[in-house]
Protein backbone atom coordinates (compact mmCIF):
# COMPACT_ATOMS: atom_id res chain seq x y z
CA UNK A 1 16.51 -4.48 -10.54
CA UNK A 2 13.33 -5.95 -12.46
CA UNK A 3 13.18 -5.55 -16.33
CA UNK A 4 9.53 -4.24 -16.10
CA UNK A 5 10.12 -0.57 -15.81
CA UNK A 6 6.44 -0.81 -13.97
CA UNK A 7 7.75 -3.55 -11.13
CA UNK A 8 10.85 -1.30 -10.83
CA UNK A 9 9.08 1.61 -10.12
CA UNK A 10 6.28 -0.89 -8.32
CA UNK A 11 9.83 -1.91 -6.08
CA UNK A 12 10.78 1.48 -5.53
CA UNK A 13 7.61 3.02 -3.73
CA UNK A 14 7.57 -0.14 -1.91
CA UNK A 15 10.94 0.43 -0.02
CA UNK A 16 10.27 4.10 0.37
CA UNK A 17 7.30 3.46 1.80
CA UNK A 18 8.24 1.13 4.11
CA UNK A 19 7.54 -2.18 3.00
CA UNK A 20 3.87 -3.59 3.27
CA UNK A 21 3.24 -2.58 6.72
CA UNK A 22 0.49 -0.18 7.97
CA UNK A 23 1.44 2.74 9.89
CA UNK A 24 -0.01 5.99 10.95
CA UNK A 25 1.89 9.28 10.36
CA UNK A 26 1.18 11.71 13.46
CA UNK A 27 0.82 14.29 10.41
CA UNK A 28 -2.29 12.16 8.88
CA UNK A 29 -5.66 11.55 9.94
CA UNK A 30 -5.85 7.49 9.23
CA UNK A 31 -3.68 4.74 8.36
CA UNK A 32 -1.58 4.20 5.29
CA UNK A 33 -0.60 0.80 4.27
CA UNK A 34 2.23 0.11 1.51
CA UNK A 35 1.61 3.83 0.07
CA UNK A 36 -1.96 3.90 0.43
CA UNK A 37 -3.40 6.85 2.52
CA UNK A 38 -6.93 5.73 3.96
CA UNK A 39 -8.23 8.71 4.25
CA UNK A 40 -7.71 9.68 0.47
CA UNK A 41 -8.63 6.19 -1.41
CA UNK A 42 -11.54 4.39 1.54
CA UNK A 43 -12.44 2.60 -1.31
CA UNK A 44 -10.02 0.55 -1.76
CA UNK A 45 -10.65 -2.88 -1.76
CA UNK A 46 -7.27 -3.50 0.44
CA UNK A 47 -9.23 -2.48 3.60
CA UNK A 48 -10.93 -5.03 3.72
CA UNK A 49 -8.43 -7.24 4.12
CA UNK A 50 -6.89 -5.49 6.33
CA UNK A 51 -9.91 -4.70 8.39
CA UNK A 52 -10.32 -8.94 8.93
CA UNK A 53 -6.33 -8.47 10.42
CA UNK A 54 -5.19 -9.93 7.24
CA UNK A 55 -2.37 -8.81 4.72
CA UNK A 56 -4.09 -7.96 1.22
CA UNK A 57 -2.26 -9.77 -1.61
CA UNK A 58 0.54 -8.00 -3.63
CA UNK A 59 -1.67 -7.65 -6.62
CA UNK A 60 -4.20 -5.68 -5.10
CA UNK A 61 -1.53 -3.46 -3.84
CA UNK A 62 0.09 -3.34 -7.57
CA UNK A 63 -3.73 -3.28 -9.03
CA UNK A 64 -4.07 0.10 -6.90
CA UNK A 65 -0.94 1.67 -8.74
């Protein structure tokens, strides 16, 4: 486990979310990728990546938490 009690925590959401992969819950309205619910933060700058089929970097993922 990482020393950084932020990129433990960081690590931790990761896995129970699922990894970096985007995924719809049938319980949600839109997409959620690595955490991120669409529908609750369209501002992210992630989806824009992900909109041009590309993987966002981790640090825009660890910027958003």
């Amino acid at each position: 486990m990482p020393d950084d009690p932020f990129e433990a925590a960081f690590q931790k959401v990761i896995r129970l979310e699922g990894g970096f992969v985007l995924h719809r819950h049938k319980t949600e309205k839109d997409v959620t990728y690595a955490g991120i619910y669409r529908a609750a933060h369209p501002r992210w700058e992630g989806w824009e990546w992900i909109d041009r089929g590309e993987e966002p970097p981790v640090d825009i993922v660890q910027n958003f938490y």
